[in-house]
N, C-alpha and C. Protein backbone atom coordinates (compact mmCIF):
# COMPACT_ATOMS: atom_id res chain seq x y z
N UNK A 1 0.85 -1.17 0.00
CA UNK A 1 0.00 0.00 0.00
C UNK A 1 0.90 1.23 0.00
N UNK A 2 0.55 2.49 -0.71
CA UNK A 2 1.59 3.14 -0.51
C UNK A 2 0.72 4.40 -0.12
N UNK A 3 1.30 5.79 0.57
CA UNK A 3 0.94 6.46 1.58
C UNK A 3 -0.33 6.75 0.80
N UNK A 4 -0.71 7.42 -0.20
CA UNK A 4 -1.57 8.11 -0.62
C UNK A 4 -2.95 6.49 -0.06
N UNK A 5 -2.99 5.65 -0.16
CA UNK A 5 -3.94 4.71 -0.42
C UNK A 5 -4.11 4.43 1.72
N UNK A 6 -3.14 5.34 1.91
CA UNK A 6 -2.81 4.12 3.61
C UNK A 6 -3.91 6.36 3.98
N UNK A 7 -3.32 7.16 3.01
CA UNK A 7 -3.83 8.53 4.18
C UNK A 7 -5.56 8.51 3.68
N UNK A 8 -5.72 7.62 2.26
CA UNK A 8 -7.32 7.57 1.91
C UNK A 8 -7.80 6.77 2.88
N UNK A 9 -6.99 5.61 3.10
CA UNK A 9 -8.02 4.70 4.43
C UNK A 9 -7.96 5.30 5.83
N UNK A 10 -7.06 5.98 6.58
CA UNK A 10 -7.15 6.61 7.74
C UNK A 10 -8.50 7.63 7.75
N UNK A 11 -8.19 8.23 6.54
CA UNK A 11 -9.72 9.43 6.80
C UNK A 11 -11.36 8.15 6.43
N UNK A 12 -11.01 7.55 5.74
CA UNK A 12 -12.66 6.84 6.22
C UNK A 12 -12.98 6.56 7.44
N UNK A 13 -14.32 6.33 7.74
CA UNK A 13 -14.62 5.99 8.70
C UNK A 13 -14.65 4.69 9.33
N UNK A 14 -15.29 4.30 10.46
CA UNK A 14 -15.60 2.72 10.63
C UNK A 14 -16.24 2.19 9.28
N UNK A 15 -17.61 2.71 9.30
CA UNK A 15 -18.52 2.03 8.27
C UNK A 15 -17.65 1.57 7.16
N UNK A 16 -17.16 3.06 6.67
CA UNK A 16 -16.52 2.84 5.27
C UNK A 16 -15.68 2.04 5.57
N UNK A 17 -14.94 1.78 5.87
CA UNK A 17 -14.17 0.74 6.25
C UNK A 17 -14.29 -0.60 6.10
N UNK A 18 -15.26 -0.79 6.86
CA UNK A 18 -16.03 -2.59 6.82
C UNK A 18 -16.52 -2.63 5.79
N UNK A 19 -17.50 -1.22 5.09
CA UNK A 19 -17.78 -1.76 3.46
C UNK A 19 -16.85 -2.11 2.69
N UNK A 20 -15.68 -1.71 2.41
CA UNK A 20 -14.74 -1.51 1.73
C UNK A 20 -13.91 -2.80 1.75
N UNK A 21 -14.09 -3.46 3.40
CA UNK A 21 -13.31 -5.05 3.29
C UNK A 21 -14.17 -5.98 2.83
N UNK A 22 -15.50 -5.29 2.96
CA UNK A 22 -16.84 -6.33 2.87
C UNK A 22 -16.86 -6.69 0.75
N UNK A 23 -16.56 -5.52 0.52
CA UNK A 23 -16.60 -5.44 -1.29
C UNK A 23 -15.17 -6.39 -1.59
N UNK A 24 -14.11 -5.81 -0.88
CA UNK A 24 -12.90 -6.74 -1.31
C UNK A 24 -13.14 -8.29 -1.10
N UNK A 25 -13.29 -9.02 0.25
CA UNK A 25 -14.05 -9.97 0.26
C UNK A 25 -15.13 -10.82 -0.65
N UNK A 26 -15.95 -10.03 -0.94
CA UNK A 26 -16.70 -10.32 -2.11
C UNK A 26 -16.40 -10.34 -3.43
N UNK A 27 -15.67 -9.16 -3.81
CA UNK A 27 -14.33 -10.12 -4.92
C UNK A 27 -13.93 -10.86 -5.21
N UNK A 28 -12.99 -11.33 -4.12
CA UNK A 28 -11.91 -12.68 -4.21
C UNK A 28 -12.96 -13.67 -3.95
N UNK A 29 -14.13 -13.78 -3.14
CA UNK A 29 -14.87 -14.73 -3.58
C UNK A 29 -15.49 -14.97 -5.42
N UNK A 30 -15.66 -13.79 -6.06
CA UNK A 30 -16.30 -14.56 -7.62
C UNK A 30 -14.79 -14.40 -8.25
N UNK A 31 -13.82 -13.98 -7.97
CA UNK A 31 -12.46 -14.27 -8.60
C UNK A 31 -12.19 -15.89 -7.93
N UNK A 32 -12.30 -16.13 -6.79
CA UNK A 32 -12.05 -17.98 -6.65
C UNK A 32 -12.92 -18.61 -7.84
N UNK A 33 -14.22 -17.73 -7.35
CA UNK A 33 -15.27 -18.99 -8.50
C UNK A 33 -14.96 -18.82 -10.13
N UNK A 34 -14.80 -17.51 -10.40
CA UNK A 34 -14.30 -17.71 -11.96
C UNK A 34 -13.15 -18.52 -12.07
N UNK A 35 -12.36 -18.93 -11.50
CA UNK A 35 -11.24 -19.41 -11.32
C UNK A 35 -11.46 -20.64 -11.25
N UNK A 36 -12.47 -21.15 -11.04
CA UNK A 36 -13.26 -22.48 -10.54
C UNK A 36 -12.16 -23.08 -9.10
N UNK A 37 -11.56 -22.32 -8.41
CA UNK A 37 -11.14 -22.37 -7.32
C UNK A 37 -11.94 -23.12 -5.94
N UNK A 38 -13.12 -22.53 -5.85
CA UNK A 38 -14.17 -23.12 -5.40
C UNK A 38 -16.11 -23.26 -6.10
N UNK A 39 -16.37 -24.12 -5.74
CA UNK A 39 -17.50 -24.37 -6.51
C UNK A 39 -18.97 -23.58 -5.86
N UNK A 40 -19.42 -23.54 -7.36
CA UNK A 40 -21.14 -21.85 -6.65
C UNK A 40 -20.85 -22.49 -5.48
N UNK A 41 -21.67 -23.76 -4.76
CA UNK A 41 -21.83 -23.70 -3.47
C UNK A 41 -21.35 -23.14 -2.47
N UNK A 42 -20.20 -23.17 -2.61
CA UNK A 42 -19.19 -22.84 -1.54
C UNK A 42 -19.03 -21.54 -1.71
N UNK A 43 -19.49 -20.72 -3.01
CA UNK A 43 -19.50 -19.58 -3.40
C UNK A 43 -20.57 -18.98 -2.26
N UNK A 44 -21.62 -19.58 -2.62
CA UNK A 44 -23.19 -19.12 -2.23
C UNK A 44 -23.27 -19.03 -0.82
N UNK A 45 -22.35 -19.80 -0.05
CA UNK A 45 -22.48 -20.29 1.52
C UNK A 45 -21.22 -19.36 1.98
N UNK A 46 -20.49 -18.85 1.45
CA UNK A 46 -19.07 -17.85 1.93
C UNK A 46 -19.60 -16.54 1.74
N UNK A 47 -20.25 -15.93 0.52
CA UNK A 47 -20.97 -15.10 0.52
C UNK A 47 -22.31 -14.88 1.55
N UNK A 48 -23.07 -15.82 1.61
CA UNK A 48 -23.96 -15.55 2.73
C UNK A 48 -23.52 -15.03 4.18
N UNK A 49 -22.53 -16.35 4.33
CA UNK A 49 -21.89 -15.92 5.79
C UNK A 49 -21.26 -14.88 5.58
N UNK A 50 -20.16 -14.31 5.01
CA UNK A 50 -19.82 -12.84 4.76
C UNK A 50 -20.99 -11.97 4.88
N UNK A 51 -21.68 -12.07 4.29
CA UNK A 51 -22.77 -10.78 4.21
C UNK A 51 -23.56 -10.83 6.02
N UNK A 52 -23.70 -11.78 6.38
CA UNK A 52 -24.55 -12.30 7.87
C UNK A 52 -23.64 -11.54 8.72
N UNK A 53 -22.21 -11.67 8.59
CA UNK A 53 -21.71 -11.64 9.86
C UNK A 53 -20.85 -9.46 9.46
N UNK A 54 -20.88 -8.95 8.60
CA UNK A 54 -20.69 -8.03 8.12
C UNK A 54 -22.28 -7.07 8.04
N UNK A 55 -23.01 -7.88 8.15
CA UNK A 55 -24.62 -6.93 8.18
C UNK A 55 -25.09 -6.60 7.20
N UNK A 56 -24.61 -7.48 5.95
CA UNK A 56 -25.14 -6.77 4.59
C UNK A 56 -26.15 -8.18 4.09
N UNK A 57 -27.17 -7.63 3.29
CA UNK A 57 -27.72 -8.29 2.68
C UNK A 57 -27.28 -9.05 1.51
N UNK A 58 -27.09 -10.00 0.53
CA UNK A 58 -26.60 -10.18 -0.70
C UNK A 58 -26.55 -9.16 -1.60
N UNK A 59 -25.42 -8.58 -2.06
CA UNK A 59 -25.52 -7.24 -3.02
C UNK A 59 -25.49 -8.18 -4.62
């Protein structure tokens, strides 16, 4: 990370924050599955629990 990206994350807030790991998260989950890394299921059940335990609904 280099400063400019480390002084953008200090000024967000909490929220923004957790959204922001919550979207990255959700990434690398459909980058595993395009990848066929892991299969929908495991897609569908990592995403749920991500979203459950982060407070978001399925985006």
């Amino acid at each position: 990370m280099i400063n400019t990206d480390k002084e953008n994350w200090d000024s967000l807030s909490y929220e923004d924050k957790n959204h922001k790991l919550y979207l990255q998260q959700k990434e690398l989950l459909a980058t595993l599955l395009e990848h066929r890394a892991i299969s929908k299921e495991q897609y569908q059940k990592s995403l749920t629990d991500l979203s459950e335990k982060m407070g978001y609904t399925n985006e």
